[in-house]
PDB file of N, CA and C in Angstrom:
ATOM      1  N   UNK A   1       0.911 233.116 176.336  1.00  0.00           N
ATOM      2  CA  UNK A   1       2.345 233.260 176.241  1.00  0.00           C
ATOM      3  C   UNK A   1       2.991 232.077 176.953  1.00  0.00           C
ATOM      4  N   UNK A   2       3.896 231.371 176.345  1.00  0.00           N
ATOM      5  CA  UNK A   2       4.794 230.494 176.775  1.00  0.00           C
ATOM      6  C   UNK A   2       6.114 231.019 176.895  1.00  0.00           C
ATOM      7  N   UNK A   3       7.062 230.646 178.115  1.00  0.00           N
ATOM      8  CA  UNK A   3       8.529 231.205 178.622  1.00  0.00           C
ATOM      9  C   UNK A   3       8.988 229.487 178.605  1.00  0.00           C
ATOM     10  N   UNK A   4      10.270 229.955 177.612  1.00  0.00           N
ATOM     11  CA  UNK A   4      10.805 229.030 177.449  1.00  0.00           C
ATOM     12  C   UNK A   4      12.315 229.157 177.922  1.00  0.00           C
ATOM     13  N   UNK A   5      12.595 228.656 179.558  1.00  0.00           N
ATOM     14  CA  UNK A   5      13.584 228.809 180.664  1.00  0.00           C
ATOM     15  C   UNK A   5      15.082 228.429 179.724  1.00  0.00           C
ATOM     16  N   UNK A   6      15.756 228.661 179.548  1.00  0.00           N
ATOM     17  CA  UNK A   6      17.060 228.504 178.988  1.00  0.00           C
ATOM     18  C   UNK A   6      17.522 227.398 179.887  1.00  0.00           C
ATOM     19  N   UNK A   7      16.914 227.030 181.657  1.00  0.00           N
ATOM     20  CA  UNK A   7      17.530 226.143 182.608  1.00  0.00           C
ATOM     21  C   UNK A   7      16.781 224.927 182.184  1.00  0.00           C
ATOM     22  N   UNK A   8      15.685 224.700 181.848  1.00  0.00           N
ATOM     23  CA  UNK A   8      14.544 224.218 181.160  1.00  0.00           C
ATOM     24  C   UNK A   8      14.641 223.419 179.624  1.00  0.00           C
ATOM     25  N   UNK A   9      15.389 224.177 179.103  1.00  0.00           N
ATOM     26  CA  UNK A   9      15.296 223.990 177.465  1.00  0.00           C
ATOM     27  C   UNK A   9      15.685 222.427 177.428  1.00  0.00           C
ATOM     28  N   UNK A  10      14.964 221.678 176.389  1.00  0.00           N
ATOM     29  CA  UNK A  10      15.496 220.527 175.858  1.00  0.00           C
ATOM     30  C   UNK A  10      16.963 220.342 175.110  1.00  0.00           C
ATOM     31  N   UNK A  11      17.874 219.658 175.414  1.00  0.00           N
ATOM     32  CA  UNK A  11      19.221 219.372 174.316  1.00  0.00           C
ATOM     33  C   UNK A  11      19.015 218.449 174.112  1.00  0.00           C
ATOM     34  N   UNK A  12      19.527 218.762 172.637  1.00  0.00           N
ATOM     35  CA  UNK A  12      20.043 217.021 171.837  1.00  0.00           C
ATOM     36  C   UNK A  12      21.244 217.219 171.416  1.00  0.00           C
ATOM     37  N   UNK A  13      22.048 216.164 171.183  1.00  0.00           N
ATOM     38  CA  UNK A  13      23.464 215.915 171.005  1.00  0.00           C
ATOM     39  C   UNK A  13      23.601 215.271 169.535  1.00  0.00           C
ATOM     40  N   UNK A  14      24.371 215.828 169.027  1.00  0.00           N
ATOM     41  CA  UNK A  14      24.987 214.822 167.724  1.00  0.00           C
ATOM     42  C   UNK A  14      26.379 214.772 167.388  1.00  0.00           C
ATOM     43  N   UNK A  15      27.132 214.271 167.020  1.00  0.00           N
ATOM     44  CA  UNK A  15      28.592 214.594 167.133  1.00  0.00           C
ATOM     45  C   UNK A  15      29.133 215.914 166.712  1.00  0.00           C
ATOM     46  N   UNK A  16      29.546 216.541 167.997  1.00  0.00           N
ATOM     47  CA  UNK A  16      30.402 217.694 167.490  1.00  0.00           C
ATOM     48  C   UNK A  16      29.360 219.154 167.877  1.00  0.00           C
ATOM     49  N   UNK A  17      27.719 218.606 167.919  1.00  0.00           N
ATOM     50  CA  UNK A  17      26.875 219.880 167.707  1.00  0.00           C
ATOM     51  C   UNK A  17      26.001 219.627 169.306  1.00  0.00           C
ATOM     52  N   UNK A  18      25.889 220.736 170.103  1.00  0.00           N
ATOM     53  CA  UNK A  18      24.250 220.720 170.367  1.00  0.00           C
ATOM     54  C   UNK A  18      23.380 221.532 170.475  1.00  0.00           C
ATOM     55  N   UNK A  19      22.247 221.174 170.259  1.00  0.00           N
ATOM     56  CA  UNK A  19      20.694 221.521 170.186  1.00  0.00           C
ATOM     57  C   UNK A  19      20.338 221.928 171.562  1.00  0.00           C
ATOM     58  N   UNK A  20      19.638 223.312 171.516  1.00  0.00           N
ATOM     59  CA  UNK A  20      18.911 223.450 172.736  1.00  0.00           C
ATOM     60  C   UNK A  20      17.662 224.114 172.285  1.00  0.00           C
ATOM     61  N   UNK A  21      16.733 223.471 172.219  1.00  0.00           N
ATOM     62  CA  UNK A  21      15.553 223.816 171.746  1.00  0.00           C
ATOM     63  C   UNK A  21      14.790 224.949 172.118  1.00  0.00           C
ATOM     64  N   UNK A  22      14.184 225.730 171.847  1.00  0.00           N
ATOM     65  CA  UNK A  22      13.343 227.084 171.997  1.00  0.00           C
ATOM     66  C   UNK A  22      12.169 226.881 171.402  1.00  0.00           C
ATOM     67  N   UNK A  23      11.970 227.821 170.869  1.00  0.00           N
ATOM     68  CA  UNK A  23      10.488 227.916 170.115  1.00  0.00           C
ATOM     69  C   UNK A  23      10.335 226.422 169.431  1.00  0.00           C
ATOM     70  N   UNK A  24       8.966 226.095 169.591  1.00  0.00           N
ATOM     71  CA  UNK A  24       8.674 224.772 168.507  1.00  0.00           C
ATOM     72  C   UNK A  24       7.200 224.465 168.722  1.00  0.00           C
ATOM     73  N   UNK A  25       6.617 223.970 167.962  1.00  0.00           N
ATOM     74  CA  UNK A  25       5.084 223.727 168.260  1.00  0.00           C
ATOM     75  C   UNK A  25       4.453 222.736 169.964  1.00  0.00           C
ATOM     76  N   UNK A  26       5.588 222.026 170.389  1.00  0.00           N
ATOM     77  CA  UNK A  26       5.487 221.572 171.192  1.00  0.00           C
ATOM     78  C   UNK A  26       6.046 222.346 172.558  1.00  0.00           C
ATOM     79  N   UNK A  27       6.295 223.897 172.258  1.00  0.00           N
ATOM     80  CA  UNK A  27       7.116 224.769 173.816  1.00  0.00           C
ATOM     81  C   UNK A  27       5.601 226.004 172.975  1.00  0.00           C
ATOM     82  N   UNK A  28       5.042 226.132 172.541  1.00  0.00           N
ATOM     83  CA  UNK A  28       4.107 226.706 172.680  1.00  0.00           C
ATOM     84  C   UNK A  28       4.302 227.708 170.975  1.00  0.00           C
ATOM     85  N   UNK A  29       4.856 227.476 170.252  1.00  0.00           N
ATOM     86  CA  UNK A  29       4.647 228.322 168.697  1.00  0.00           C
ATOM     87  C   UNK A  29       4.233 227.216 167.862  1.00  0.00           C
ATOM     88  N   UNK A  30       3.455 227.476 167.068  1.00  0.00           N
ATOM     89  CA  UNK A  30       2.584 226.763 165.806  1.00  0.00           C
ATOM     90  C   UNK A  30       3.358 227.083 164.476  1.00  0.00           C
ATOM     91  N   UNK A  31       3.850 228.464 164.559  1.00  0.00           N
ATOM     92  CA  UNK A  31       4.407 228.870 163.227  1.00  0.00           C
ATOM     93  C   UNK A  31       5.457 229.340 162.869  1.00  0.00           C
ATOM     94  N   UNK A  32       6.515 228.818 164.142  1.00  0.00           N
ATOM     95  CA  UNK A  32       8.035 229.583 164.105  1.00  0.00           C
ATOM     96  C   UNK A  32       8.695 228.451 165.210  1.00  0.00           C
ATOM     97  N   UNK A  33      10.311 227.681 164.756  1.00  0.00           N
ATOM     98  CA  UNK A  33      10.925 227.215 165.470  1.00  0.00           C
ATOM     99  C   UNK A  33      12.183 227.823 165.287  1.00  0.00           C
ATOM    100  N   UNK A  34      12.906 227.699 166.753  1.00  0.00           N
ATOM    101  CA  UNK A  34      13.679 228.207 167.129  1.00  0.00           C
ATOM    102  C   UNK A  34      15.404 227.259 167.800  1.00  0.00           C
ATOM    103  N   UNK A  35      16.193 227.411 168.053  1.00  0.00           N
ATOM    104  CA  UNK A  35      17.306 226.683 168.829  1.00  0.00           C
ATOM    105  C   UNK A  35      18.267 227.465 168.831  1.00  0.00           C
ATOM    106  N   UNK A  36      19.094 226.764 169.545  1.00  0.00           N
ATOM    107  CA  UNK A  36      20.462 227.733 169.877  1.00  0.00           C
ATOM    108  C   UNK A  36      21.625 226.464 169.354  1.00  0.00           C
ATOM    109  N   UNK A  37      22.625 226.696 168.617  1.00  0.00           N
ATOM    110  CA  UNK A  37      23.416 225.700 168.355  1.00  0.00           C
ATOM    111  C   UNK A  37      24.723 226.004 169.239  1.00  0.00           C
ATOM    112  N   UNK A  38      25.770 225.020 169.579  1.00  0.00           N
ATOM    113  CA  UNK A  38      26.669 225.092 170.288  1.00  0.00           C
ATOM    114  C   UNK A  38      27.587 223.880 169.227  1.00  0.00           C
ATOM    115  N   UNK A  39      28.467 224.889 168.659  1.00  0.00           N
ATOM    116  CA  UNK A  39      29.072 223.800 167.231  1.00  0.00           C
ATOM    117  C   UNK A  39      30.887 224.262 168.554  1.00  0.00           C
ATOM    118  N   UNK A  40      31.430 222.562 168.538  1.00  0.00           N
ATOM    119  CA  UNK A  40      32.911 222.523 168.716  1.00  0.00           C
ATOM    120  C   UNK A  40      33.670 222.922 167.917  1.00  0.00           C
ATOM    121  N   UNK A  41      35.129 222.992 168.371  1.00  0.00           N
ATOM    122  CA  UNK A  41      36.271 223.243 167.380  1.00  0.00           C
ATOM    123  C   UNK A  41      36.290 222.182 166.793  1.00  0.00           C
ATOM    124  N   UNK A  42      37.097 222.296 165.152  1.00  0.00           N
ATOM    125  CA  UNK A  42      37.144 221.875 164.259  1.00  0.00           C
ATOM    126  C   UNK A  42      35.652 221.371 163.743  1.00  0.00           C
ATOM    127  N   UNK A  43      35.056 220.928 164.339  1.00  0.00           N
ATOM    128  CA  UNK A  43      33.459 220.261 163.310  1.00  0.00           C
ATOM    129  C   UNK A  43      33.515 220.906 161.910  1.00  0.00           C
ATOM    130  N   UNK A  44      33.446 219.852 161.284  1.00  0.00           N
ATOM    131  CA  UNK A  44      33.555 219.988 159.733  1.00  0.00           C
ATOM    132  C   UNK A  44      32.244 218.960 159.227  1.00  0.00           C
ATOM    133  N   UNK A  45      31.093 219.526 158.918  1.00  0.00           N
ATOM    134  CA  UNK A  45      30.241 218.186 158.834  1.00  0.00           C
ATOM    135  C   UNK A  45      30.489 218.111 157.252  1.00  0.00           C
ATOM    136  N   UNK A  46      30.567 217.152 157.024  1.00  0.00           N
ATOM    137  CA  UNK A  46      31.066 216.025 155.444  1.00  0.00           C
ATOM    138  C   UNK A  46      30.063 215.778 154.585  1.00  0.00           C
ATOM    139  N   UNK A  47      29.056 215.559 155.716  1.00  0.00           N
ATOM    140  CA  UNK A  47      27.418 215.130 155.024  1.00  0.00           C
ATOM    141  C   UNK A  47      26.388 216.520 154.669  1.00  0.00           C
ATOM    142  N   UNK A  48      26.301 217.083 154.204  1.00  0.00           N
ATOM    143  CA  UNK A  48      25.411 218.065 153.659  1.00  0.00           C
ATOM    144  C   UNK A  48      24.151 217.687 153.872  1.00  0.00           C
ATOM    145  N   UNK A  49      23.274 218.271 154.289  1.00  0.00           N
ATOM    146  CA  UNK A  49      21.710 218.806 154.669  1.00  0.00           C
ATOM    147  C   UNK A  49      20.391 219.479 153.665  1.00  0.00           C
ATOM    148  N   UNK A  50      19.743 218.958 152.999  1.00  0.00           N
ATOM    149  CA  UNK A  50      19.027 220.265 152.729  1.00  0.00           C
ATOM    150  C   UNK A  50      17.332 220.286 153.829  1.00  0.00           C
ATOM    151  N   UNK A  51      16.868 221.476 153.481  1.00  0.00           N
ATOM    152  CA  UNK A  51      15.583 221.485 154.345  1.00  0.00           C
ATOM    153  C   UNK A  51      14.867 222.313 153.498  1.00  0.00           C
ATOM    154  N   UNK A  52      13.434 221.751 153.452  1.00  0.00           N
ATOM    155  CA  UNK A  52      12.255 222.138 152.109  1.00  0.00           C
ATOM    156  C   UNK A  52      12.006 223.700 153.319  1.00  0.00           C
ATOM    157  N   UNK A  53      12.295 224.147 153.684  1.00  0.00           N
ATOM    158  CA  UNK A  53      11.799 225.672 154.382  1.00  0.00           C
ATOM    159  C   UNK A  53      13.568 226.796 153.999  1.00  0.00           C
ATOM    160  N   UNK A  54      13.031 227.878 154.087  1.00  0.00           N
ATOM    161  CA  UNK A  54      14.345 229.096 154.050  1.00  0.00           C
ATOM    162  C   UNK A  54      14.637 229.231 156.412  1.00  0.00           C
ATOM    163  N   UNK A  55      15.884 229.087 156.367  1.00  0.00           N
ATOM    164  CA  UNK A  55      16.736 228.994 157.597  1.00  0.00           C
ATOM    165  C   UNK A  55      17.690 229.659 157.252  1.00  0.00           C
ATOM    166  N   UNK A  56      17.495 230.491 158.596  1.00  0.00           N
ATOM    167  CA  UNK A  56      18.157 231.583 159.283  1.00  0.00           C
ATOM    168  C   UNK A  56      18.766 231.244 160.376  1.00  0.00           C
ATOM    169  N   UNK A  57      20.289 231.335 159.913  1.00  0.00           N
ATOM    170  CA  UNK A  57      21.811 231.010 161.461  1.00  0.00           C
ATOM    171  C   UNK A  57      21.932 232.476 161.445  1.00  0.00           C
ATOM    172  N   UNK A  58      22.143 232.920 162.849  1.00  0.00           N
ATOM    173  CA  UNK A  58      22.895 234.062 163.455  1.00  0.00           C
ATOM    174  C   UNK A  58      23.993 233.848 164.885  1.00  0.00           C
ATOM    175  N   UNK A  59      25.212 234.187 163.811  1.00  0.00           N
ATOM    176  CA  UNK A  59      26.182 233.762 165.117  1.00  0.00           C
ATOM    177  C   UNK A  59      26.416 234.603 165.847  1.00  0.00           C
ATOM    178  N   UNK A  60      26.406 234.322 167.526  1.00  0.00           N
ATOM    179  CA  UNK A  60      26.405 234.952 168.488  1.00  0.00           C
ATOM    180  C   UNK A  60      28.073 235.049 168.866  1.00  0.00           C
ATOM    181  N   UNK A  61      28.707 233.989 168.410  1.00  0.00           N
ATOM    182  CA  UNK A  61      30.266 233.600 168.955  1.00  0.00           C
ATOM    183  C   UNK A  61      31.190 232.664 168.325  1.00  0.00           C
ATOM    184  N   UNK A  62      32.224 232.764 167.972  1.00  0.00           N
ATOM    185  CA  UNK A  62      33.226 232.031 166.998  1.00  0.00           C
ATOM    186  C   UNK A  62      33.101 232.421 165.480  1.00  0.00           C
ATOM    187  N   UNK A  63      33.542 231.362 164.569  1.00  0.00           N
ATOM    188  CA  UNK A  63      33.700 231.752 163.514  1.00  0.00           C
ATOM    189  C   UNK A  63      33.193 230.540 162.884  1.00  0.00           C
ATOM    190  N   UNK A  64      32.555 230.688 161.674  1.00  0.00           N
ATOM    191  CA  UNK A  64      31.518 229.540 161.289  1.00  0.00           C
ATOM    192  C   UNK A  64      31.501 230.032 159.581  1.00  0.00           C
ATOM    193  N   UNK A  65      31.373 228.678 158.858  1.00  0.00           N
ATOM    194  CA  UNK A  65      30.640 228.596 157.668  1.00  0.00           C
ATOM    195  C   UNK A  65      29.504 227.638 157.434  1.00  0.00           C
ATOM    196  N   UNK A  66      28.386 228.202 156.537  1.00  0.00           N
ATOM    197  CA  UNK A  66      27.168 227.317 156.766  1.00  0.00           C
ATOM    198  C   UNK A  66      27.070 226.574 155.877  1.00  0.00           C
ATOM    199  N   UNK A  67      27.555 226.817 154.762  1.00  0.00           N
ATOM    200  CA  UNK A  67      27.356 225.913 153.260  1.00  0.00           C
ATOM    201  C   UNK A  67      28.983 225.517 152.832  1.00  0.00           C
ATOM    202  N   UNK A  68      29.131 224.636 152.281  1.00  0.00           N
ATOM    203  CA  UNK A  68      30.088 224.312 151.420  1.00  0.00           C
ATOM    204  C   UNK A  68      30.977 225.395 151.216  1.00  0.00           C
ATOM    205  N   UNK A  69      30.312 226.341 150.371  1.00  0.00           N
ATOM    206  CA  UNK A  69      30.810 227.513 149.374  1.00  0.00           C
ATOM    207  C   UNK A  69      30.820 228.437 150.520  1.00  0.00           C
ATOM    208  N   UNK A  70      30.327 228.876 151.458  1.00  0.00           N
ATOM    209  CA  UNK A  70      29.544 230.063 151.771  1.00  0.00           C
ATOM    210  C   UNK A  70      31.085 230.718 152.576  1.00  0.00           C
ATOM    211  N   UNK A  71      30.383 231.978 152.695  1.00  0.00           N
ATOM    212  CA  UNK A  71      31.357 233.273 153.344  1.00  0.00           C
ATOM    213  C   UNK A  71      31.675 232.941 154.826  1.00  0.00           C
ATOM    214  N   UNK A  72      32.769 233.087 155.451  1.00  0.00           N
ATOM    215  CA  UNK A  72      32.959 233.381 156.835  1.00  0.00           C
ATOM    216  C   UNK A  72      32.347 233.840 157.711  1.00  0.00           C
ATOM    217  N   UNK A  73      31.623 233.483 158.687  1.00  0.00           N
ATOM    218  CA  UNK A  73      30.775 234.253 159.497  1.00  0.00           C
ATOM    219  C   UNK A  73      30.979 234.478 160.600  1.00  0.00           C
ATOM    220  N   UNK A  74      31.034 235.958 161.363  1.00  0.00           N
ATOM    221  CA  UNK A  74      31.653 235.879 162.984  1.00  0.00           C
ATOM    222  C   UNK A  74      30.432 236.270 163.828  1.00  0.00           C
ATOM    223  N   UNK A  75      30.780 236.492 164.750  1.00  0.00           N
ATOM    224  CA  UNK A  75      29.802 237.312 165.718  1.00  0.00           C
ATOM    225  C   UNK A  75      28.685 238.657 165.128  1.00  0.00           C
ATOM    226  N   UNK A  76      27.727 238.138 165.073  1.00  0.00           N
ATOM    227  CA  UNK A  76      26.630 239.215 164.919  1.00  0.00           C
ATOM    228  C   UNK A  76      26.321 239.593 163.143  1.00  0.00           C
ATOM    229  N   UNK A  77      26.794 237.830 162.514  1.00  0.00           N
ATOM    230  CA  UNK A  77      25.919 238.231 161.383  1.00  0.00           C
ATOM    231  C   UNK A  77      25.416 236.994 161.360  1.00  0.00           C
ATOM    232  N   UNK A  78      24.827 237.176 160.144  1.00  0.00           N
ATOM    233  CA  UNK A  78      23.622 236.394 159.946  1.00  0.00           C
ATOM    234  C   UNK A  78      23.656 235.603 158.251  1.00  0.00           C
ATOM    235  N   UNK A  79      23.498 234.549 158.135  1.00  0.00           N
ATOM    236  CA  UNK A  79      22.899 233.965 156.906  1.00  0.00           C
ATOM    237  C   UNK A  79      21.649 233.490 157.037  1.00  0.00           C
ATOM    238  N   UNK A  80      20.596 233.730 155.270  1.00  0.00           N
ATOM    239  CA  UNK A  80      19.695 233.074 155.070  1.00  0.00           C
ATOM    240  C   UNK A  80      19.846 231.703 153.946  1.00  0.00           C
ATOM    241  N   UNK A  81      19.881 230.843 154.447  1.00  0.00           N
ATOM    242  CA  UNK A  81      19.993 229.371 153.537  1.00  0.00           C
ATOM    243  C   UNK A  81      18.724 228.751 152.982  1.00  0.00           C
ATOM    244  N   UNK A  82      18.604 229.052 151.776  1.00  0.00           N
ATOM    245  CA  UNK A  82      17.616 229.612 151.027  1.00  0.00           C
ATOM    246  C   UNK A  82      16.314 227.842 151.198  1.00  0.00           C
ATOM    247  N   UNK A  83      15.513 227.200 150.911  1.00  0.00           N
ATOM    248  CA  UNK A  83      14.827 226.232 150.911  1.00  0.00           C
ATOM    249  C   UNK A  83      16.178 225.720 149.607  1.00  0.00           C
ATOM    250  N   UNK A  84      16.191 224.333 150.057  1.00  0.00           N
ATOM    251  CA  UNK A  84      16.901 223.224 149.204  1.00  0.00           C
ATOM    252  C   UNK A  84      18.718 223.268 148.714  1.00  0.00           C
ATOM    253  N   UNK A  85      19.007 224.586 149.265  1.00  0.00           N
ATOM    254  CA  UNK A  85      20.531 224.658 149.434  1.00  0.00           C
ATOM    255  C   UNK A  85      20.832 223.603 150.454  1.00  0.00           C
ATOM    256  N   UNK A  86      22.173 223.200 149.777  1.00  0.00           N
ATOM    257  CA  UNK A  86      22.717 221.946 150.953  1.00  0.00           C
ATOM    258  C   UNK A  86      23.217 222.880 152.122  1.00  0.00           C
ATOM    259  N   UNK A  87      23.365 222.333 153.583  1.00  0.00           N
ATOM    260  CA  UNK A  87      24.008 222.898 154.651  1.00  0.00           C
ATOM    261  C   UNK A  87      25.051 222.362 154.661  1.00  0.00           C
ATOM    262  N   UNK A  88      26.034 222.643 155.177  1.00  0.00           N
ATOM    263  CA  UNK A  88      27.410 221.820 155.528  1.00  0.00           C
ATOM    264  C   UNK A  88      28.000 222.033 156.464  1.00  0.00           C
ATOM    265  N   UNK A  89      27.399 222.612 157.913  1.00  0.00           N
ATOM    266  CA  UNK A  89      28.020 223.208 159.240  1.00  0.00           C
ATOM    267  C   UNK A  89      29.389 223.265 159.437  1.00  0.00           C
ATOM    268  N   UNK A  90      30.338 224.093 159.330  1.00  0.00           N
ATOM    269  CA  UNK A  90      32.048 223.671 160.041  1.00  0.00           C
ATOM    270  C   UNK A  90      32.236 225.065 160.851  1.00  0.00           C
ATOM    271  N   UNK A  91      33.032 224.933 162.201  1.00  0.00           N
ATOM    272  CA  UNK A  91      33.666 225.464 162.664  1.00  0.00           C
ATOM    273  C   UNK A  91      34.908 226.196 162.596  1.00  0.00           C
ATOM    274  N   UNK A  92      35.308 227.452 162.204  1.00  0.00           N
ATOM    275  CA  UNK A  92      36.679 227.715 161.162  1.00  0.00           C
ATOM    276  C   UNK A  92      37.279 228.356 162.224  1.00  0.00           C
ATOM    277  N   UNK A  93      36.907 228.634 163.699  1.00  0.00           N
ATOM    278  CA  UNK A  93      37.511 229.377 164.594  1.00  0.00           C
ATOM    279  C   UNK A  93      38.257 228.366 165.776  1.00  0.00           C
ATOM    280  N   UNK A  94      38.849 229.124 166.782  1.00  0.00           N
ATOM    281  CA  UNK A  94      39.756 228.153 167.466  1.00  0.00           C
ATOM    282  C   UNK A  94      38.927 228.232 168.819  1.00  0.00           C
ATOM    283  N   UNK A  95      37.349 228.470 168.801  1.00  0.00           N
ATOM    284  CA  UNK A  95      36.895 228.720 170.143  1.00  0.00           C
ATOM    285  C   UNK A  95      35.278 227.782 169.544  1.00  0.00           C
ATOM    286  N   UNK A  96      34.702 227.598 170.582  1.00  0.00           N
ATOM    287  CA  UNK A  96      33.094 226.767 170.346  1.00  0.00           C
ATOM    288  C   UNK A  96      32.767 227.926 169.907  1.00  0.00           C
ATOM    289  N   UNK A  97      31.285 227.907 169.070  1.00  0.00           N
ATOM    290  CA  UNK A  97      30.470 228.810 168.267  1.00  0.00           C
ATOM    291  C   UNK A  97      29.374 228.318 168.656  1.00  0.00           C
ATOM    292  N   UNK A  98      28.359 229.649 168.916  1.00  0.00           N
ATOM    293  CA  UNK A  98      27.312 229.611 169.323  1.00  0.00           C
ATOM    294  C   UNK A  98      26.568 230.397 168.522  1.00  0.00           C
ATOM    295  N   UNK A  99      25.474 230.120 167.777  1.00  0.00           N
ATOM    296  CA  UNK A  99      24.376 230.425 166.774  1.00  0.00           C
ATOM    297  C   UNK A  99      22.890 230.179 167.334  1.00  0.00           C
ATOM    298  N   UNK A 100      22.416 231.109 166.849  1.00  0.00           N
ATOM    299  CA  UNK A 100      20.779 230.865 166.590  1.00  0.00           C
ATOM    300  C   UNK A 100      20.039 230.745 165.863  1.00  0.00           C
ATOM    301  N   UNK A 101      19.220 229.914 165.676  1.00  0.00           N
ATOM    302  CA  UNK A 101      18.671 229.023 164.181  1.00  0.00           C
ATOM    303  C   UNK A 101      16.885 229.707 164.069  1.00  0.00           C
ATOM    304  N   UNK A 102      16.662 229.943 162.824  1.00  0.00           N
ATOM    305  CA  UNK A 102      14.628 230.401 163.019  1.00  0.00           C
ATOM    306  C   UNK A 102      14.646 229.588 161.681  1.00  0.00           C
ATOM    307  N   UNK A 103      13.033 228.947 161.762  1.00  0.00           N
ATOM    308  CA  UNK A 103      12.833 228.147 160.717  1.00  0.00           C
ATOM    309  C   UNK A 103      11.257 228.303 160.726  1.00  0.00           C
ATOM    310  N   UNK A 104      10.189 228.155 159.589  1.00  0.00           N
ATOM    311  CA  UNK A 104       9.036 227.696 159.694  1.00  0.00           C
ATOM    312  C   UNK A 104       8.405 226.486 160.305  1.00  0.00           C
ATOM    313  N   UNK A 105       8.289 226.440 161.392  1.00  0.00           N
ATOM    314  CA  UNK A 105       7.771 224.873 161.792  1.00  0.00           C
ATOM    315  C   UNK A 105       7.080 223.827 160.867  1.00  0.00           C
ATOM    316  N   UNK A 106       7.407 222.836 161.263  1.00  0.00           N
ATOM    317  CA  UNK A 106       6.851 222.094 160.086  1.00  0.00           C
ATOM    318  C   UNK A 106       7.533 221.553 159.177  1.00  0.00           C
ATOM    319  N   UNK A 107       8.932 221.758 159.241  1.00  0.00           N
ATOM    320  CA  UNK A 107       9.916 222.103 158.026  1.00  0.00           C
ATOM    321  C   UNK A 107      10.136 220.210 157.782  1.00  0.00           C
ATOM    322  N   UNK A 108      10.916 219.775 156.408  1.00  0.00           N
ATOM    323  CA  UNK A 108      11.678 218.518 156.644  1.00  0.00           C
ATOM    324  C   UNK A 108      12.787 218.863 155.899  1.00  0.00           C
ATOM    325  N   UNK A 109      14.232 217.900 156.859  1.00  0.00           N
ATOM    326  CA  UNK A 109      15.074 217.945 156.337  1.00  0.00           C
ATOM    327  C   UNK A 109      15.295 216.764 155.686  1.00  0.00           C
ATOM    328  N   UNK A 110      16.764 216.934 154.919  1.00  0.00           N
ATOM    329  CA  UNK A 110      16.703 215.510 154.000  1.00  0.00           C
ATOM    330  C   UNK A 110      17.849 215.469 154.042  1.00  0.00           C
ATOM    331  N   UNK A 111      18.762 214.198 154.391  1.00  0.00           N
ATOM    332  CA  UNK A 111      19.813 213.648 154.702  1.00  0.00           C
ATOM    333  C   UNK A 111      20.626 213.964 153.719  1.00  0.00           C
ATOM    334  N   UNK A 112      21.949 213.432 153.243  1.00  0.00           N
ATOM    335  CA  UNK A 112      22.796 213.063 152.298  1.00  0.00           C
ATOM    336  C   UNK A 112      22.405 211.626 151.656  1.00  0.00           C
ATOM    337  N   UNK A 113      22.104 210.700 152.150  1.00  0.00           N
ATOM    338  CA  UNK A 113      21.747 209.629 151.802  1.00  0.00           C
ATOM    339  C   UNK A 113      20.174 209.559 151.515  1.00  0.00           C
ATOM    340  N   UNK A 114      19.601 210.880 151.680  1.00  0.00           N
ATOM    341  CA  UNK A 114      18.077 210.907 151.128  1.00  0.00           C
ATOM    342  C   UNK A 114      16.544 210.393 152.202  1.00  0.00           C
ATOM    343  N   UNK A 115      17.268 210.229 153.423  1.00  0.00           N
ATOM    344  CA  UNK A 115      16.057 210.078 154.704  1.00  0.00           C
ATOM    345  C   UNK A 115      15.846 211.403 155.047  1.00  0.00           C
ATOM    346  N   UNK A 116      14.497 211.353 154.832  1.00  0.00           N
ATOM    347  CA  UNK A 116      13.813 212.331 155.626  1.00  0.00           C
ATOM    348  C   UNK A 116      13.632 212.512 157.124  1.00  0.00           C
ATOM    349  N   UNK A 117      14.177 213.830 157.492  1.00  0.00           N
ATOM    350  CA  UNK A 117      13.954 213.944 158.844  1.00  0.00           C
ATOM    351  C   UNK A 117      13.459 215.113 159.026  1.00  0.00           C
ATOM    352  N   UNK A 118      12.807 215.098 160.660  1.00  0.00           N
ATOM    353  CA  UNK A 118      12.159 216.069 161.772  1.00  0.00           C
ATOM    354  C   UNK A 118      12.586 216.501 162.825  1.00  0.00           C
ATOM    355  N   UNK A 119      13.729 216.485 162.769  1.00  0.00           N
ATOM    356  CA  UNK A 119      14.816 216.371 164.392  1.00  0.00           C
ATOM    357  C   UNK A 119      13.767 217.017 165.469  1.00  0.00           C
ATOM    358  N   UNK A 120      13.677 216.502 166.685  1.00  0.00           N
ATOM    359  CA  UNK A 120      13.344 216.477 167.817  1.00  0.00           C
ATOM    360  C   UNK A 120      13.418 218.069 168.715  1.00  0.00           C
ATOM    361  N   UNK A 121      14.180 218.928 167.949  1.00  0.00           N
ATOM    362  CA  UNK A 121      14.458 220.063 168.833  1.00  0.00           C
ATOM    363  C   UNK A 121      13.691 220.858 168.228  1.00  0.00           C
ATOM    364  N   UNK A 122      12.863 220.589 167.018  1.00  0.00           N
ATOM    365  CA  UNK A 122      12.345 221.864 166.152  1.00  0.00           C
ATOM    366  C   UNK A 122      10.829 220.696 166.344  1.00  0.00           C
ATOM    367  N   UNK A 123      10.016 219.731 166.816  1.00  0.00           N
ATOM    368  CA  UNK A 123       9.121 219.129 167.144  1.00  0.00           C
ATOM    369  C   UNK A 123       7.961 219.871 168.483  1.00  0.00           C
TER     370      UNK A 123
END
């Protein structure tokens, strides 16, 4: 068993979002990653996301949409964003939003402009 300290946890920063890493093959899971997101007011991301795995957001706080299209989401629900749906993170509430992310480790995402990535918090 690995305890992964919340005082402890790795962050990464990107404009507007951060990453605090949990579960990942490198904090001790092989087959499940984990994070906590901390999205600001207004964040509207422009650039859409997809990722070859199915991801699961559950918001803990504020008000959030995950896709383009997708439904309003507040405190204590949950979307599944199916493998290869675009993401589009925005903030629709007047307070920071705090979510929790589960993914298959291993996963890749793929830019708007078509680079493949591994972001560092799910590593």
């Amino acid at each position: 068993m690995q305890i992964i300290r919340a005082t402890e946890a790795p962050t990464f920063q990107l404009p507007g979002v951060e990453f605090t890493g949990l579960a990942a093959p490198s904090r001790g899971s092989e087959g499940l990653c984990t994070w906590r997101l901390s999205v600001d007011v207004g964040l509207r991301n422009d650039e859409p996301h997809t990722i070859d795995r199915d991801e699961v957001f559950m918001v803990l706080s504020g008000t959030v949409q995950v896709t383009a299209d997708g439904d309003k989401l507040g405190p204590g629900d949950a979307v599944v964003v199916q493998a290869g749906e675009p993401i589009q993170l925005a903030n629709l509430g007047e307070t920071k939003a705090e979510l929790y992310v589960a993914i298959t480790a291993g996963f890749t995402g793929t830019m708007a402009d078509g680079t493949a990535v591994q972001p560092p918090w799910a590593q």
